[in-house]
N, C-alpha and C. Protein backbone atom coordinates (compact mmCIF):
# COMPACT_ATOMS: atom_id res chain seq x y z
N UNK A 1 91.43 102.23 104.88
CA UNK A 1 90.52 101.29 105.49
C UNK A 1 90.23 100.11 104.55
N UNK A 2 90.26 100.19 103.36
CA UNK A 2 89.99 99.60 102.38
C UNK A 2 90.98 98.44 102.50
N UNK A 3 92.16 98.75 102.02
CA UNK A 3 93.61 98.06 102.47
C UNK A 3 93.11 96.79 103.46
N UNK A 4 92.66 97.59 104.76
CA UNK A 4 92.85 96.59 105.96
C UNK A 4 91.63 95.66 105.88
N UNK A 5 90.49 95.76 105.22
CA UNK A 5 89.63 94.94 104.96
C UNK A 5 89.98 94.03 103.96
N UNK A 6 90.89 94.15 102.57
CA UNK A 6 91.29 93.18 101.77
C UNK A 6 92.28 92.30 102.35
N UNK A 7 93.61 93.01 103.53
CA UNK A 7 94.10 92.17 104.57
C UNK A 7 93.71 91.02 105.09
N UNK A 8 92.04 91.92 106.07
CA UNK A 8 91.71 90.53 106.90
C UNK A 8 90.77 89.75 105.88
N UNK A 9 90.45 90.03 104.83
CA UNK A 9 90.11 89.32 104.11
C UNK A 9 90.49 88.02 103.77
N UNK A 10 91.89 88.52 103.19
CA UNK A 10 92.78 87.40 102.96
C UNK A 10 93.04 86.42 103.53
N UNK A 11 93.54 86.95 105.11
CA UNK A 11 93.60 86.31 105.81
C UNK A 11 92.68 85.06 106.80
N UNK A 12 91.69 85.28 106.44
CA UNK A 12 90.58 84.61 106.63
C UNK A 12 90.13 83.21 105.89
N UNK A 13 90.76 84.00 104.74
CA UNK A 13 90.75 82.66 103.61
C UNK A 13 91.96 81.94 103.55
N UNK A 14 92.74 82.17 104.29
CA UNK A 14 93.97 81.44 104.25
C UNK A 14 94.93 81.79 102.98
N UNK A 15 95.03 82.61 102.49
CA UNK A 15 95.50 83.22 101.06
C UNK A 15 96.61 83.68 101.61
N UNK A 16 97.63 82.66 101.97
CA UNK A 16 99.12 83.69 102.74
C UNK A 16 99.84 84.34 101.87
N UNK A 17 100.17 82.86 100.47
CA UNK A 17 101.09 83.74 99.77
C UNK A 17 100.68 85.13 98.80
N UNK A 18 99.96 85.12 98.56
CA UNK A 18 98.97 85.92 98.23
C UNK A 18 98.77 87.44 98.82
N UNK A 19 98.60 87.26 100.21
CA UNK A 19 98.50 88.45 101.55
C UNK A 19 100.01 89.18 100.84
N UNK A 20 101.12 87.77 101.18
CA UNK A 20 102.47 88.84 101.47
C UNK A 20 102.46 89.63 99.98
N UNK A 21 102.47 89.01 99.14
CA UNK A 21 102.42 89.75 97.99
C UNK A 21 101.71 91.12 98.00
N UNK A 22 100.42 91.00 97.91
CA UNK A 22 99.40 92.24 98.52
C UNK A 22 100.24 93.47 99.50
N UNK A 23 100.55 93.13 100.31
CA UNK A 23 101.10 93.46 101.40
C UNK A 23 102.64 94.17 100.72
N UNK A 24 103.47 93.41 100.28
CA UNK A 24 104.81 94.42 99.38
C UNK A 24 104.61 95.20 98.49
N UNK A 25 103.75 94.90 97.43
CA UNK A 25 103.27 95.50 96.81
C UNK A 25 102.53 96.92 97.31
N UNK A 26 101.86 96.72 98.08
CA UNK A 26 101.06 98.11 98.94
C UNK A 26 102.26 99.10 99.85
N UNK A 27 103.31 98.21 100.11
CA UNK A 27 104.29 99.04 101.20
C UNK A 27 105.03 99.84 100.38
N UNK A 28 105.56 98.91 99.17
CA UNK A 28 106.64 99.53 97.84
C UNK A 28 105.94 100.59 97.25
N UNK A 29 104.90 100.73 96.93
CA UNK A 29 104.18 102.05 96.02
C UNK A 29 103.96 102.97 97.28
N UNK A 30 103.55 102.64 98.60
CA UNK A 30 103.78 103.68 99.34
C UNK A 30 105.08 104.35 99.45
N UNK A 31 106.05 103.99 99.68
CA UNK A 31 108.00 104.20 99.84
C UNK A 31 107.91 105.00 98.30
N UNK A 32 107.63 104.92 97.42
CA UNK A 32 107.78 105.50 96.01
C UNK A 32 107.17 106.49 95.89
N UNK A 33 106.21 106.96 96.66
CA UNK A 33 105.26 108.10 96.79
C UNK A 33 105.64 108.82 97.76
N UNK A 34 106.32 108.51 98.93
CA UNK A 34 106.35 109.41 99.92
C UNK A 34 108.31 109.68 99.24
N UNK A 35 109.18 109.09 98.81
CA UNK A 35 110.44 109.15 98.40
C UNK A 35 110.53 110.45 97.43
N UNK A 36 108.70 110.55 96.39
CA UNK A 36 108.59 111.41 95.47
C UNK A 36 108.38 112.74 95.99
N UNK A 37 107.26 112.85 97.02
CA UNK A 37 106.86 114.00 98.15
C UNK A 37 107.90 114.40 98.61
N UNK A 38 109.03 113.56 99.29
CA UNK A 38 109.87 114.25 100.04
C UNK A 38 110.77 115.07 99.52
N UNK A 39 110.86 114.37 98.44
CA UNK A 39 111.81 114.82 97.19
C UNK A 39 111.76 116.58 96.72
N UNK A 40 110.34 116.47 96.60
CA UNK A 40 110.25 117.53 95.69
C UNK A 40 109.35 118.96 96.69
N UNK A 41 108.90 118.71 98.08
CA UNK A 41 107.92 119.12 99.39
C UNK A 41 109.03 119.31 100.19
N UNK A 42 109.67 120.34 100.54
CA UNK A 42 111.10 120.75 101.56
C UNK A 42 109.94 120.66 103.16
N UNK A 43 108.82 121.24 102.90
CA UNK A 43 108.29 121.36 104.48
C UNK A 43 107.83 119.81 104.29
N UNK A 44 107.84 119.25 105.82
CA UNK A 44 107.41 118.33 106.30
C UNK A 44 106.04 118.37 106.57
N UNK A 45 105.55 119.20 106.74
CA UNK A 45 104.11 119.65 107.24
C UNK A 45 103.07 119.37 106.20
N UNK A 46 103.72 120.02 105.01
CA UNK A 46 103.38 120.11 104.01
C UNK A 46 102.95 118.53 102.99
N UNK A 47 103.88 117.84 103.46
CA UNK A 47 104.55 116.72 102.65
C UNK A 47 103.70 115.72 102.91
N UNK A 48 103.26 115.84 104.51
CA UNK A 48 102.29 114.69 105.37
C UNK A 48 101.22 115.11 104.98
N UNK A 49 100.61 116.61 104.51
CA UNK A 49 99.29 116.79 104.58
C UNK A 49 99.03 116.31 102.80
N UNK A 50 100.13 115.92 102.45
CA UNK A 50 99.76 115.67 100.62
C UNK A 50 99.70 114.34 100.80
N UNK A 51 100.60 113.35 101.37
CA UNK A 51 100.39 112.20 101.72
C UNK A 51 98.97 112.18 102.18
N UNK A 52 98.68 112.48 103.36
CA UNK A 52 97.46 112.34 103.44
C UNK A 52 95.99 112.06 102.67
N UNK A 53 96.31 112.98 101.75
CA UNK A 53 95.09 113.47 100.62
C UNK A 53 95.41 112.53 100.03
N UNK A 54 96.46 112.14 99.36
CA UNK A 54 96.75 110.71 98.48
C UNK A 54 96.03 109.50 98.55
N UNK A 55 96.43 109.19 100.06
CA UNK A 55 96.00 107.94 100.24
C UNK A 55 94.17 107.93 100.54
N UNK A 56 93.81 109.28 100.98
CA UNK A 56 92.34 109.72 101.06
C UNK A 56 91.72 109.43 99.71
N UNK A 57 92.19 110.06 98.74
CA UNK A 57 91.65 109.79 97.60
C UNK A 57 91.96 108.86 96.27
N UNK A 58 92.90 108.19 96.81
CA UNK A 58 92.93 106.76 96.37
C UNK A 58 91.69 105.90 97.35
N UNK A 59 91.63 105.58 98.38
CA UNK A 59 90.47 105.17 98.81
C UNK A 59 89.22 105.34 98.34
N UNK A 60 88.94 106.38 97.76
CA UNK A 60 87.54 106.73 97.17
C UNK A 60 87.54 106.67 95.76
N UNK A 61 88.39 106.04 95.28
CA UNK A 61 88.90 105.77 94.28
C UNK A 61 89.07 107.50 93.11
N UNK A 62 89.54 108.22 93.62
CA UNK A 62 89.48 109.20 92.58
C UNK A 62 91.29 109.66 92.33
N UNK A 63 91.27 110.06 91.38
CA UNK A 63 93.04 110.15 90.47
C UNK A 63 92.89 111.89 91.52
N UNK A 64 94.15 111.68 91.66
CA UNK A 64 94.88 113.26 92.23
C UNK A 64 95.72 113.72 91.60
N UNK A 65 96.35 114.65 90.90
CA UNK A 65 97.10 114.92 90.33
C UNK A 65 97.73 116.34 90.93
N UNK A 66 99.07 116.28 91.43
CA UNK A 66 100.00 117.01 91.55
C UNK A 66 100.86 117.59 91.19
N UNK A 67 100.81 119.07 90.73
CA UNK A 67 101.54 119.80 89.82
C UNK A 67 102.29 120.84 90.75
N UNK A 68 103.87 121.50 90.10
CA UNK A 68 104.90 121.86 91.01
C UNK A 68 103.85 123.49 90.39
């Protein structure tokens, strides 16, 4: 939720080049995190419910740490 408020933020202020940057930057560390999950999480079930928590507690700003 956080994300989408610095979005329309941006966007409000007219900050385009800026947005897209924001915006690759946020998509690329997602693709690198879920590339890492999938990697190493064989269930899918499993894999979405860690994703999940990730991005949950990056929002609240607290570190997660995942051990095999």
């Amino acid at each position: 939720m956080n994300k989408l408020h610095v979005i329309l933020g941006m966007l409000h202020l007219k900050y385009y080049s800026q947005l897209e940057d924001y915006i690759l930057k946020t998509a690329n560390n997602y693709q690198a995190e879920i590339g890492s999950i999938i990697r190493k999480v064989k269930s899918p079930v499993i894999a979405g419910f860690l994703l999940g928590k990730i991005n949950r507690v990056r929002d609240l700003g607290i570190q997660l740490s995942i051990t095999e």
